[in-house]
Protein backbone atom coordinates (compact mmCIF):
# COMPACT_ATOMS: atom_id res chain seq x y z
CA UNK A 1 -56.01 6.69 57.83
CA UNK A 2 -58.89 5.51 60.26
CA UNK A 3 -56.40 4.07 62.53
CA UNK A 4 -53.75 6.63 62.56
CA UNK A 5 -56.95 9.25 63.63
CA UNK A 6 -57.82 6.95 66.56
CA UNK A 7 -54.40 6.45 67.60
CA UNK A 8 -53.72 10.28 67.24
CA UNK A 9 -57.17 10.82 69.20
CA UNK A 10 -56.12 8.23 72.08
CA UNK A 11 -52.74 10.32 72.84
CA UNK A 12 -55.07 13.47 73.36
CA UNK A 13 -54.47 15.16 69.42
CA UNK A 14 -57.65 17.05 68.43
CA UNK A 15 -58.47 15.81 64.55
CA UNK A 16 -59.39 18.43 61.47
CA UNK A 17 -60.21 17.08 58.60
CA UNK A 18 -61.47 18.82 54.99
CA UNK A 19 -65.02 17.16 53.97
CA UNK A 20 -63.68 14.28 52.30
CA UNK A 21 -61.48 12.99 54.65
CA UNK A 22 -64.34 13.92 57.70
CA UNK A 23 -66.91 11.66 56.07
CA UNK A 24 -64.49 8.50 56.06
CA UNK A 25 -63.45 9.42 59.67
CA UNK A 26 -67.33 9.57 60.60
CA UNK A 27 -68.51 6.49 58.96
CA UNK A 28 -65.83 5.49 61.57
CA UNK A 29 -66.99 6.94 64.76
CA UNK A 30 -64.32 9.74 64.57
CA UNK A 31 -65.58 13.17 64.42
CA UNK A 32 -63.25 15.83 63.62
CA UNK A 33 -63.84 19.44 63.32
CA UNK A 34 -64.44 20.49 59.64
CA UNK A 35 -62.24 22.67 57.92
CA UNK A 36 -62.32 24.11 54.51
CA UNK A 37 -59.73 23.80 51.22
CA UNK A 38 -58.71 26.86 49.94
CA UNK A 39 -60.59 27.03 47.46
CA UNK A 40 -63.70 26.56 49.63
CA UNK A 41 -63.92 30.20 51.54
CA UNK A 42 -62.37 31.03 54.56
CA UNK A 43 -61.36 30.45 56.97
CA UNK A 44 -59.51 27.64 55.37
CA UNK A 45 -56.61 25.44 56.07
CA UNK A 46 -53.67 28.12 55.09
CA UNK A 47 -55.13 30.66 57.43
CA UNK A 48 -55.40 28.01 60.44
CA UNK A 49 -51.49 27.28 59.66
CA UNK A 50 -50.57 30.89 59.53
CA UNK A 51 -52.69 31.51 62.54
CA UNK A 52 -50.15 28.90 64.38
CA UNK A 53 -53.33 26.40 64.90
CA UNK A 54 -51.74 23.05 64.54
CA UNK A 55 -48.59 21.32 65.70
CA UNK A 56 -48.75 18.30 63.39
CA UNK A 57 -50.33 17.89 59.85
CA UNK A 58 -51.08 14.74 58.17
CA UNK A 59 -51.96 15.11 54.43
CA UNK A 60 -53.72 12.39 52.84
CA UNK A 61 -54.52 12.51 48.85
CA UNK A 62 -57.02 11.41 46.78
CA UNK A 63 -57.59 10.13 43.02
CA UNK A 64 -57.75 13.50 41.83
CA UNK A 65 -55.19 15.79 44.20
CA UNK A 66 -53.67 18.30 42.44
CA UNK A 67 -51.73 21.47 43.57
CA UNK A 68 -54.40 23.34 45.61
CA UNK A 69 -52.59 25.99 47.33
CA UNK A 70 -49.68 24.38 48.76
């Protein structure tokens, strides 16, 4: 995941990440803005889709993913 992010970041992408995936990304010197799950107030990931905010998403799952709005 850490080198897809710096490889995105290198060809000028802009990174968001939920918390999870933000801390890994730090501990790696990549700093993405924060954005929330659904169930973590808004505005959250479904609104920043519906809003028309990204062009590309990349969804990585943990241990315990499960259906969370999608």
């Amino acid at each position: 995941m850490v080198d897809l992010a710096a490889k995105l970041l290198k060809h000028g992408f802009e990174l968001d990440a939920t918390h999870g995936t933000a801390v890994v990304l730090g501990e790696a010197g990549i700093n993405p803005r924060l954005v929330n799950k659904v169930h973590e107030g808004r505005p959250h990931i479904q609104d920043r889709i519906k809003n028309g905010e990204y062009n590309y998403i990349v969804n990585t799952t943990g241990r315990t993913s499960g259906n969370r709005g999608f």
